[in-house]
PDB file of N, CA and C in Angstrom:
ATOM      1  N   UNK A   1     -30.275  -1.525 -27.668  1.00  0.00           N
ATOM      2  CA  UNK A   1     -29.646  -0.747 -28.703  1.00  0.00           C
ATOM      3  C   UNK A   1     -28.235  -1.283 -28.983  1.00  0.00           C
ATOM      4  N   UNK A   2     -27.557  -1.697 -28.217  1.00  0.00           N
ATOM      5  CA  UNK A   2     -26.032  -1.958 -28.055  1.00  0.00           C
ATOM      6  C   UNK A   2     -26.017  -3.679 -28.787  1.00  0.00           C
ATOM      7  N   UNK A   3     -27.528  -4.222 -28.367  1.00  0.00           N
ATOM      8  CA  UNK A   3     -27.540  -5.686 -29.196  1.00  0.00           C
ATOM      9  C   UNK A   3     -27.463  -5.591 -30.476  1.00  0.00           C
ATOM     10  N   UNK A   4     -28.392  -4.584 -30.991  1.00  0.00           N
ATOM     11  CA  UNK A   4     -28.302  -4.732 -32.508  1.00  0.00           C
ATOM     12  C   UNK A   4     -27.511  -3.981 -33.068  1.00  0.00           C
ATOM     13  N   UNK A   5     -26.035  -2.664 -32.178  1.00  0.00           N
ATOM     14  CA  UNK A   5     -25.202  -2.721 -32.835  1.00  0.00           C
ATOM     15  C   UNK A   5     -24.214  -3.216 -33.310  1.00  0.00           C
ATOM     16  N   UNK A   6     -24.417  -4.511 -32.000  1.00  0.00           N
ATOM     17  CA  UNK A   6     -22.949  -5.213 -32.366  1.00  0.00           C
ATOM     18  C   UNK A   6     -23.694  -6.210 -33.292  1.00  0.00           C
ATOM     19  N   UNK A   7     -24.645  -6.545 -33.531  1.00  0.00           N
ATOM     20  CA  UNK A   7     -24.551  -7.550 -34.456  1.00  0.00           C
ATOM     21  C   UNK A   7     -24.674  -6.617 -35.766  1.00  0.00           C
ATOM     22  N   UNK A   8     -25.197  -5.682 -36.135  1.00  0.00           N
ATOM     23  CA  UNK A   8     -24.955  -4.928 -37.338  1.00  0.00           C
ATOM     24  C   UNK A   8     -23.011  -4.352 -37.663  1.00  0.00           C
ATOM     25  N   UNK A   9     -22.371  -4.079 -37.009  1.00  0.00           N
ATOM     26  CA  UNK A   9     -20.694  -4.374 -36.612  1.00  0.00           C
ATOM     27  C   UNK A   9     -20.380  -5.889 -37.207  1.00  0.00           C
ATOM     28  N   UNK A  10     -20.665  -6.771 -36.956  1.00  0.00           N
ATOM     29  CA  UNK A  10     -20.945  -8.245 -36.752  1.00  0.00           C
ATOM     30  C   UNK A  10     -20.735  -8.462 -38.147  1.00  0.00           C
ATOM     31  N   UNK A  11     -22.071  -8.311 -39.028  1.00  0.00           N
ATOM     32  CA  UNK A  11     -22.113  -8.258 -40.393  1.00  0.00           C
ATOM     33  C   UNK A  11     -21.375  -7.733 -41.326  1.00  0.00           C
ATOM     34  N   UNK A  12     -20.807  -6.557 -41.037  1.00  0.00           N
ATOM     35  CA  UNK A  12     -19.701  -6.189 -41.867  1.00  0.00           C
ATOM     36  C   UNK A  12     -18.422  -5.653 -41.325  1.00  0.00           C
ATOM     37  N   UNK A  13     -18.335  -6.588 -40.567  1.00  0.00           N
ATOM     38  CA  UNK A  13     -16.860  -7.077 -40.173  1.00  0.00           C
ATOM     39  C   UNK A  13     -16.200  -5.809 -39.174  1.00  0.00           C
ATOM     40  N   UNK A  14     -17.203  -4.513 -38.570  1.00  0.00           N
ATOM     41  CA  UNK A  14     -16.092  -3.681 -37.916  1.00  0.00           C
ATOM     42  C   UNK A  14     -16.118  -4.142 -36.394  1.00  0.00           C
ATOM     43  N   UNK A  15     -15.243  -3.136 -35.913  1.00  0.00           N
ATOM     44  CA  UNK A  15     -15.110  -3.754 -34.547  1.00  0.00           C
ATOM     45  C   UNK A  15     -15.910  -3.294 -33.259  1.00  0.00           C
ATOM     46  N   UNK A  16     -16.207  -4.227 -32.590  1.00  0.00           N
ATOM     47  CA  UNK A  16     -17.142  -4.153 -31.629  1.00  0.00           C
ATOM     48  C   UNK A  16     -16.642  -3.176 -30.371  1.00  0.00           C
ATOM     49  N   UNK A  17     -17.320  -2.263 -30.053  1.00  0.00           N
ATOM     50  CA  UNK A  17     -16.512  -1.543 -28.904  1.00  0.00           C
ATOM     51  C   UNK A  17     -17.229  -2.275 -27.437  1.00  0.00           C
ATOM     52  N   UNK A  18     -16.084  -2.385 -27.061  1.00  0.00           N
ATOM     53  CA  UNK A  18     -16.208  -2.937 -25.572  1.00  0.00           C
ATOM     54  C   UNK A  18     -16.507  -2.023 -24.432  1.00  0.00           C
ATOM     55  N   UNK A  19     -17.633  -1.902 -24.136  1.00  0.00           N
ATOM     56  CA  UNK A  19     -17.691  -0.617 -22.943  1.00  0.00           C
ATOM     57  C   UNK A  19     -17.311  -0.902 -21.706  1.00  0.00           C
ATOM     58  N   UNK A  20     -16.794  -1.461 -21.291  1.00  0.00           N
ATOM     59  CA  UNK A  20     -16.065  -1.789 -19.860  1.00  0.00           C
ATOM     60  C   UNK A  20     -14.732  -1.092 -20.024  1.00  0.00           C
ATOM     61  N   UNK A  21     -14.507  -0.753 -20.967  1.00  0.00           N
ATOM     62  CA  UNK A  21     -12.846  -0.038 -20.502  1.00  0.00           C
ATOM     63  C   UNK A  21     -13.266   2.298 -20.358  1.00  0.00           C
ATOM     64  N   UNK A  22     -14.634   1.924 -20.373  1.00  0.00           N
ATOM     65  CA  UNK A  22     -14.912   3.306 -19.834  1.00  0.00           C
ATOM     66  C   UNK A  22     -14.224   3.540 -18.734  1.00  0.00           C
ATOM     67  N   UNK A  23     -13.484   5.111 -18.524  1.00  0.00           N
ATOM     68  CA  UNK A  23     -13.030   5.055 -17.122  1.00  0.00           C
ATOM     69  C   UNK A  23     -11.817   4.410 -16.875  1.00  0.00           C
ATOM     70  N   UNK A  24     -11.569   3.533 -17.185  1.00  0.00           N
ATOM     71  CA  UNK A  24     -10.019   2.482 -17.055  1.00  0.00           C
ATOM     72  C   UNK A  24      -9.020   3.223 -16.601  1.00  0.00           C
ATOM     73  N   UNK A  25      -8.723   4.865 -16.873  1.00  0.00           N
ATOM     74  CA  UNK A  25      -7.607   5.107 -16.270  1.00  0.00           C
ATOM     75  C   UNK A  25      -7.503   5.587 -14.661  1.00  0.00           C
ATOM     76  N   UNK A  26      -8.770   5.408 -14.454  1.00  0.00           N
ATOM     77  CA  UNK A  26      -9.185   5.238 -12.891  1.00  0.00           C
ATOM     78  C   UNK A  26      -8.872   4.083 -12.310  1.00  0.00           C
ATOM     79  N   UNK A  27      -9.125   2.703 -12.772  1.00  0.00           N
ATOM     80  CA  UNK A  27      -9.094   1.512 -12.483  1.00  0.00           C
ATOM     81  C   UNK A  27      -7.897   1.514 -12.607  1.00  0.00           C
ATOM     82  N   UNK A  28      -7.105   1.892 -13.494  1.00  0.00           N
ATOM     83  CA  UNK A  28      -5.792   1.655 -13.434  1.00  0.00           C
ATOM     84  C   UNK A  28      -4.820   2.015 -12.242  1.00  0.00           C
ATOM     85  N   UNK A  29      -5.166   3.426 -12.097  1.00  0.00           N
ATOM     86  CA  UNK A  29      -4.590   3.913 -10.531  1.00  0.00           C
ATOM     87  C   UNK A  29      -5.088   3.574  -9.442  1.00  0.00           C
ATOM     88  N   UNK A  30      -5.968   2.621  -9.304  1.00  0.00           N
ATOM     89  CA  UNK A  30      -6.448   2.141  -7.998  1.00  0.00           C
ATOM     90  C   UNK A  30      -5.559   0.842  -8.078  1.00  0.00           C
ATOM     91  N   UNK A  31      -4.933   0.329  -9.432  1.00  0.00           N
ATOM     92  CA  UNK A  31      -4.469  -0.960  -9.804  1.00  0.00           C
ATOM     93  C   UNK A  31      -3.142  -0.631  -9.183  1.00  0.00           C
ATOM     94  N   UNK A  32      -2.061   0.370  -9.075  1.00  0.00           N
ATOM     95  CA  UNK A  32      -1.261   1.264  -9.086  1.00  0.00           C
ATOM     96  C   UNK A  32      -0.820   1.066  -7.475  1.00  0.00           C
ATOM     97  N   UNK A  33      -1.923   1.621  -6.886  1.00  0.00           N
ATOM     98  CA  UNK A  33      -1.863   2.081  -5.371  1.00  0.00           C
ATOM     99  C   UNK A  33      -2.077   0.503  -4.601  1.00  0.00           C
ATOM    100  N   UNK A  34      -2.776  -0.319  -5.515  1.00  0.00           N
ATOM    101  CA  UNK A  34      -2.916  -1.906  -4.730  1.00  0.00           C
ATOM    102  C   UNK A  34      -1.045  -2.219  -4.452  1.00  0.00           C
ATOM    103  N   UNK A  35      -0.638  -2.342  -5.426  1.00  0.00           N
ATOM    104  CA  UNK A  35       0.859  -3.090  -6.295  1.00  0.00           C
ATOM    105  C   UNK A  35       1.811  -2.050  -5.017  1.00  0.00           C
ATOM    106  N   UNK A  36       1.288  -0.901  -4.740  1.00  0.00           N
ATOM    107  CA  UNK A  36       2.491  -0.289  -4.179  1.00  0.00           C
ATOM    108  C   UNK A  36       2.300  -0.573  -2.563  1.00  0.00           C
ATOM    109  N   UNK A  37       0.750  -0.818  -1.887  1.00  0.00           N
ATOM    110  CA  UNK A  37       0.528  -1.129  -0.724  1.00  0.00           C
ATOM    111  C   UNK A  37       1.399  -2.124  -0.851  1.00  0.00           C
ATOM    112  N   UNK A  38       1.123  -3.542  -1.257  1.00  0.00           N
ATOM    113  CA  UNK A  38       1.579  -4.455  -1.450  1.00  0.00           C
ATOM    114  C   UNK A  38       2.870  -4.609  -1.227  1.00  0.00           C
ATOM    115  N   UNK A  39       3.491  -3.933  -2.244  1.00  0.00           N
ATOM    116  CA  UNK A  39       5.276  -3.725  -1.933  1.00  0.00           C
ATOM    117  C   UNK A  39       5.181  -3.194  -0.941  1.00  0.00           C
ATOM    118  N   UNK A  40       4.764  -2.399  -0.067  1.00  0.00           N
ATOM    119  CA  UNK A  40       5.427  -1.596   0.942  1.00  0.00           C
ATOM    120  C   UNK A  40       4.506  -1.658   2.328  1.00  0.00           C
ATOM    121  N   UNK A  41       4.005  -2.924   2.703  1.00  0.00           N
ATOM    122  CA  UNK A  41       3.515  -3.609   3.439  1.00  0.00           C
ATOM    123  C   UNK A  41       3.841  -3.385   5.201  1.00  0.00           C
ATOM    124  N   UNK A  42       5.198  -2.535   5.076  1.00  0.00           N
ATOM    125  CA  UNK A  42       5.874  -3.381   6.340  1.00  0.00           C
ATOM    126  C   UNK A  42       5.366  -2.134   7.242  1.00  0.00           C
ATOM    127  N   UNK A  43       4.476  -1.134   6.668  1.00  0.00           N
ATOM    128  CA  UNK A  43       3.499   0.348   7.800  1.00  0.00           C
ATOM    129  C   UNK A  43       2.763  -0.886   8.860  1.00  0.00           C
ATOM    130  N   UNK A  44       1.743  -1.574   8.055  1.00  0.00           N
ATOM    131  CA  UNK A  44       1.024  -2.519   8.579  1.00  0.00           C
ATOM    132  C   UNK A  44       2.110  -3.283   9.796  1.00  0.00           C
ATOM    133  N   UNK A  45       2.557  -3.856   9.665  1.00  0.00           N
ATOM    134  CA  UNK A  45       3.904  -4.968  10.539  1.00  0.00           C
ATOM    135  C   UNK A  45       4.253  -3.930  11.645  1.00  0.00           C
ATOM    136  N   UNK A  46       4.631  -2.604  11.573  1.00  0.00           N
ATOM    137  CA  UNK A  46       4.732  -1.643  12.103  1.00  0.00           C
ATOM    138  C   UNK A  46       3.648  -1.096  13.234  1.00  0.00           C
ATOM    139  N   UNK A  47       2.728  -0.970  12.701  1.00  0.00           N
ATOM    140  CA  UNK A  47       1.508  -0.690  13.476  1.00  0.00           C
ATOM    141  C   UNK A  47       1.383  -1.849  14.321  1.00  0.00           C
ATOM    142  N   UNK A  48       1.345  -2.872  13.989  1.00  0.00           N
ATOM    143  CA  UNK A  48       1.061  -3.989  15.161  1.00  0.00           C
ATOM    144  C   UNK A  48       1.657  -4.171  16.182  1.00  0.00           C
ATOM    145  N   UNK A  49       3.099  -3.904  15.751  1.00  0.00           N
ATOM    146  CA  UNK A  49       4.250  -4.228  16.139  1.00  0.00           C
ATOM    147  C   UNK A  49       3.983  -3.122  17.578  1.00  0.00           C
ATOM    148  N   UNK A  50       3.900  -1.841  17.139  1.00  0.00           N
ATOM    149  CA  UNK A  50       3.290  -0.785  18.083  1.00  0.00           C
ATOM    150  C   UNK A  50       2.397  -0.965  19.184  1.00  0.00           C
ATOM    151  N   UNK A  51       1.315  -1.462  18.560  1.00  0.00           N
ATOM    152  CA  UNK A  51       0.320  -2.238  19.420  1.00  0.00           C
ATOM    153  C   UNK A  51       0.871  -2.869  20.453  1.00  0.00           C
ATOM    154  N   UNK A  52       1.175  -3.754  20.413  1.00  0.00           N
ATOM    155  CA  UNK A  52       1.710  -5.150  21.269  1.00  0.00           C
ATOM    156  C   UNK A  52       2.716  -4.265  21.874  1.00  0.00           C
ATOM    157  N   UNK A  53       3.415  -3.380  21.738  1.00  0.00           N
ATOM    158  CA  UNK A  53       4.619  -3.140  22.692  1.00  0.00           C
ATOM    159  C   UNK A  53       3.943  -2.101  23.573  1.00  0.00           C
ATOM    160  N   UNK A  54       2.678  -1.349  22.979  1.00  0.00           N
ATOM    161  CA  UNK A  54       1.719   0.218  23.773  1.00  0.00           C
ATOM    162  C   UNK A  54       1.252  -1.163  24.835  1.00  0.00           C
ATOM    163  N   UNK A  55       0.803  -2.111  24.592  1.00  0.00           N
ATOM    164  CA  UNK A  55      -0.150  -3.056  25.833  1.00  0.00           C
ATOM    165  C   UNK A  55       0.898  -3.927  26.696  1.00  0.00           C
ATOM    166  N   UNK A  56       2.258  -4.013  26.365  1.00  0.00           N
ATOM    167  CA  UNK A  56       2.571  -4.681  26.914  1.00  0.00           C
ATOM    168  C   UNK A  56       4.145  -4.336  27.475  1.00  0.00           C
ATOM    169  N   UNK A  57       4.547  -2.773  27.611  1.00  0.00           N
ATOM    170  CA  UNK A  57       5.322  -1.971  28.057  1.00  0.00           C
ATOM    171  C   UNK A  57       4.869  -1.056  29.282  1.00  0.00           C
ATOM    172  N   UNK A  58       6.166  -1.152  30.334  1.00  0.00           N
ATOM    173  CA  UNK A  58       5.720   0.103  31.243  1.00  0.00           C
ATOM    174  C   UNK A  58       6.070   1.419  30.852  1.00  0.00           C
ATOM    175  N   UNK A  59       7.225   1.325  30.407  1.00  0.00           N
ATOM    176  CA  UNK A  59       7.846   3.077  30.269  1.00  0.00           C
ATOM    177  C   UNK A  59       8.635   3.295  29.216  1.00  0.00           C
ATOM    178  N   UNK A  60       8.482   4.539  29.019  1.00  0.00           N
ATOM    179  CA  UNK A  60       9.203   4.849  27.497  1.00  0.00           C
ATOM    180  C   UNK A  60      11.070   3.474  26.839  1.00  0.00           C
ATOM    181  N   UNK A  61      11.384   3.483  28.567  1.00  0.00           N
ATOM    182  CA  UNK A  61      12.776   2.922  28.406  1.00  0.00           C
ATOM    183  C   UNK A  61      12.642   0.997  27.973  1.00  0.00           C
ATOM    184  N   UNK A  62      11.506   0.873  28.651  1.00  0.00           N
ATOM    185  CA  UNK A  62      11.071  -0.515  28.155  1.00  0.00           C
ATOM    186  C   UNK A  62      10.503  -1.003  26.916  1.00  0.00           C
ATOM    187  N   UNK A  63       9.853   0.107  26.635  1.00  0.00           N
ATOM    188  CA  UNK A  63       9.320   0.183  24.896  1.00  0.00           C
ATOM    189  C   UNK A  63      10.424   0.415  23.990  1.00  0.00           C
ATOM    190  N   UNK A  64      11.448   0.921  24.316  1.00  0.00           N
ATOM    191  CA  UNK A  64      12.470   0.532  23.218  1.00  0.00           C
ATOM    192  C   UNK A  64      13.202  -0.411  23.178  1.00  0.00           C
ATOM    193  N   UNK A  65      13.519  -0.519  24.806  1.00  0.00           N
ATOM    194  CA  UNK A  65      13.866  -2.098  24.637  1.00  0.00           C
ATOM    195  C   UNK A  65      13.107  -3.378  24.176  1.00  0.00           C
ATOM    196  N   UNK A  66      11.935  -3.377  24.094  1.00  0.00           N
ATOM    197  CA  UNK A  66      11.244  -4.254  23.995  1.00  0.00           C
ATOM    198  C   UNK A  66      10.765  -4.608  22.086  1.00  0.00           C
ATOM    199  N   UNK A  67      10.887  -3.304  21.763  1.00  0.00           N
ATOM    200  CA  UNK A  67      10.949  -2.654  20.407  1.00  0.00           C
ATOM    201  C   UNK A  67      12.232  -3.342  19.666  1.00  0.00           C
ATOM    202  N   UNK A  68      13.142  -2.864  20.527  1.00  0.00           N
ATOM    203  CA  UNK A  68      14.515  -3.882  19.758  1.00  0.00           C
ATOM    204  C   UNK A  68      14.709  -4.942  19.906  1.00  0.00           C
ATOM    205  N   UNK A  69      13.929  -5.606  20.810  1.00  0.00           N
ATOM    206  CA  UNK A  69      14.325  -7.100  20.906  1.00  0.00           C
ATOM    207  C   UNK A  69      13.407  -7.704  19.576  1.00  0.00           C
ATOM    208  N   UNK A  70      11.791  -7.100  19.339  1.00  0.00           N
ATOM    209  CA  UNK A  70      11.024  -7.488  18.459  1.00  0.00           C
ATOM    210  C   UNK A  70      11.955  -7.013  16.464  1.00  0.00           C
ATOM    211  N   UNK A  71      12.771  -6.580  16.406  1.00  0.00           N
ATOM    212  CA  UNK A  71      13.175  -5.938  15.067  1.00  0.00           C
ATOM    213  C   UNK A  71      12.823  -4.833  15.037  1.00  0.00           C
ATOM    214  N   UNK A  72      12.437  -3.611  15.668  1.00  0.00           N
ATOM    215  CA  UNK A  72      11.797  -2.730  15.541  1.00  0.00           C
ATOM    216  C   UNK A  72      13.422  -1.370  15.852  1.00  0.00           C
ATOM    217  N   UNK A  73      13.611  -0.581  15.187  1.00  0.00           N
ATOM    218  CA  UNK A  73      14.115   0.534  15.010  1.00  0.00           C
ATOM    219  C   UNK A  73      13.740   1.862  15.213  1.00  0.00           C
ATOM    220  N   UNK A  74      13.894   2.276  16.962  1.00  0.00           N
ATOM    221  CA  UNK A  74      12.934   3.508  17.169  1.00  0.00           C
ATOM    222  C   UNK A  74      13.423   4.750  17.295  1.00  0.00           C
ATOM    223  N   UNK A  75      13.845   5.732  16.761  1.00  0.00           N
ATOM    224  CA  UNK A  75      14.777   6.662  16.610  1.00  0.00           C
ATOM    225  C   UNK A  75      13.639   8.197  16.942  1.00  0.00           C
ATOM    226  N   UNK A  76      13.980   8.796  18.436  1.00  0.00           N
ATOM    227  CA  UNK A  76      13.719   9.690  19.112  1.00  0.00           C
ATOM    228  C   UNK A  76      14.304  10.887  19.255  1.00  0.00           C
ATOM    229  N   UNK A  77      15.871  11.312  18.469  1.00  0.00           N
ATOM    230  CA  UNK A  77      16.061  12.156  18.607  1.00  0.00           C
ATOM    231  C   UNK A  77      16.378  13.458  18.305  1.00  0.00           C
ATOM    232  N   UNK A  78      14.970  13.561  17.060  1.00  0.00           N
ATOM    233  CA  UNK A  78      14.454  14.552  16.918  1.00  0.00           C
ATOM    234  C   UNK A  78      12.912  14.901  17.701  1.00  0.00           C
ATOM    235  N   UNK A  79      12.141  16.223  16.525  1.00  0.00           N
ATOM    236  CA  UNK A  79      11.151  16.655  17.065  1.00  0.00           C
ATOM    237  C   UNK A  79      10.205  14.977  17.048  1.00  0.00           C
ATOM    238  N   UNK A  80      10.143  14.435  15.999  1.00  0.00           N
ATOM    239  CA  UNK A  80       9.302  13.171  15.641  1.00  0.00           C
ATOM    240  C   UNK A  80      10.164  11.880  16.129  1.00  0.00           C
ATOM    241  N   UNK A  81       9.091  11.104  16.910  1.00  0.00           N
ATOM    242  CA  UNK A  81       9.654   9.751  16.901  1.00  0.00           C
ATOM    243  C   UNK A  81       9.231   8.616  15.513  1.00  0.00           C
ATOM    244  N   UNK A  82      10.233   8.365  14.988  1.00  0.00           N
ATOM    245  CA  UNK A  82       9.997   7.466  13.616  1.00  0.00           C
ATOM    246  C   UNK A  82      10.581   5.870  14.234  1.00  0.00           C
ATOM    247  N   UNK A  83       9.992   4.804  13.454  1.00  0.00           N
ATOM    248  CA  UNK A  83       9.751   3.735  13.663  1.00  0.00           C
ATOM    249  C   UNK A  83      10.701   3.022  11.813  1.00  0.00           C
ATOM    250  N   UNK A  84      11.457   1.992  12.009  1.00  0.00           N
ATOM    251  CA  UNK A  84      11.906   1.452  11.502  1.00  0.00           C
ATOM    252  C   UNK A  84      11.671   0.091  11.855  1.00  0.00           C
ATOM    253  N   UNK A  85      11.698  -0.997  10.363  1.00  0.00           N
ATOM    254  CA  UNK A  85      11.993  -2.486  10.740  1.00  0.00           C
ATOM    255  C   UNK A  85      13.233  -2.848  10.373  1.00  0.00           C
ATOM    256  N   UNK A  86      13.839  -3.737  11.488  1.00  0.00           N
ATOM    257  CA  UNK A  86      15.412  -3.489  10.653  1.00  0.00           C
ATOM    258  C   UNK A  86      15.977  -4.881   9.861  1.00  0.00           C
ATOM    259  N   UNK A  87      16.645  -4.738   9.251  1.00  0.00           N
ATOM    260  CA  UNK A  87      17.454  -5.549   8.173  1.00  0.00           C
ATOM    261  C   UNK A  87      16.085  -5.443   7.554  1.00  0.00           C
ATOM    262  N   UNK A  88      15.530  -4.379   6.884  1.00  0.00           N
ATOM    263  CA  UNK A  88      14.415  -4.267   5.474  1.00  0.00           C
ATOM    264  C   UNK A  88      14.879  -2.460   5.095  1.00  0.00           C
ATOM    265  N   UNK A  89      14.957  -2.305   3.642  1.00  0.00           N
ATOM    266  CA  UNK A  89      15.085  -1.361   2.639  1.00  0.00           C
ATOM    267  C   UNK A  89      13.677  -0.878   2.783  1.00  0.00           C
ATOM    268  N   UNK A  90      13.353   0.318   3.270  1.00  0.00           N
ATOM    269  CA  UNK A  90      11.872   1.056   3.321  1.00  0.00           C
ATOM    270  C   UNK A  90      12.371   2.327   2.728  1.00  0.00           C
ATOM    271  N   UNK A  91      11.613   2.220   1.329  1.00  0.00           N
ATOM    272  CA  UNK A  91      12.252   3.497   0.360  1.00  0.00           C
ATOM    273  C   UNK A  91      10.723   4.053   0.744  1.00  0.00           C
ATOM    274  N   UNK A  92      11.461   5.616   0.209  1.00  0.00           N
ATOM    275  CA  UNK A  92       9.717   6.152   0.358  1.00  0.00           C
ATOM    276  C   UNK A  92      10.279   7.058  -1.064  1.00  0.00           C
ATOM    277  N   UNK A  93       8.954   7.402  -1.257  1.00  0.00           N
ATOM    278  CA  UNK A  93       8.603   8.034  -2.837  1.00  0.00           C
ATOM    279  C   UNK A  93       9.182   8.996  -2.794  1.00  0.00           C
ATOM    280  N   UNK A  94       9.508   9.326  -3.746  1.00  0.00           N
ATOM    281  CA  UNK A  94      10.527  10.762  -4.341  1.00  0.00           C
ATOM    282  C   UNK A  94       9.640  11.598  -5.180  1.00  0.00           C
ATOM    283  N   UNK A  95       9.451  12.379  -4.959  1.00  0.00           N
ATOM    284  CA  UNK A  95       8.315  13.245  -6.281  1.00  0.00           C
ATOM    285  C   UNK A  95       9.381  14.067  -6.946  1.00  0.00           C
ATOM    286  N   UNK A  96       9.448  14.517  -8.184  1.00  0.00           N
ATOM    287  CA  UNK A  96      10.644  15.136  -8.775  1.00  0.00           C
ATOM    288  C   UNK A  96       9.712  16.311 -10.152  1.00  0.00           C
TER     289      UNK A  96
END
């Protein structure tokens, strides 16, 4: 059906609709969330970084040391322990 509309379109010159952009503003926000993983990569670097110091630390006091010798920024003194990489800008999203 779609063959012989575009060639009847075809013949008098209108324009052919392209059905692949069905949906697109889905594709688009998956396009969105790639671009921002991407930029903001350094969770991943983080997690590893974690890894290697959980297998290869004895005690809380060695994991930070060991943490700072790798670039790692481990700040304990609140309720949450948060993890930094340092000399890097890690913005996080603002909703407004």
């Amino acid at each position: 059906m779609k063959e012989i509309s575009d060639v009847i379109s075809k013949e008098y010159g209108c324009k052919i609709i392209d059905r692949s952009l069905k949906n697109s503003h889905k594709k688009y926000q998956v396009y969105l969330y790639q671009v921002y993983l991407a930029k903001n990569s350094y969770r991943k670097e983080i997690k590893s970084k974690i890894k290697f110091l959980l297998s290869h630390a004895s005690n809380w006091n060695d994991f930070k040391n060991k943490a700072n010798a790798l670039g790692l920024i481990v700040d304990d003194k609140g309720k949450y322990t948060t993890y930094q990489l340092s000399g890097t800008s890690q913005e996080s999203l603002e909703r407004k």
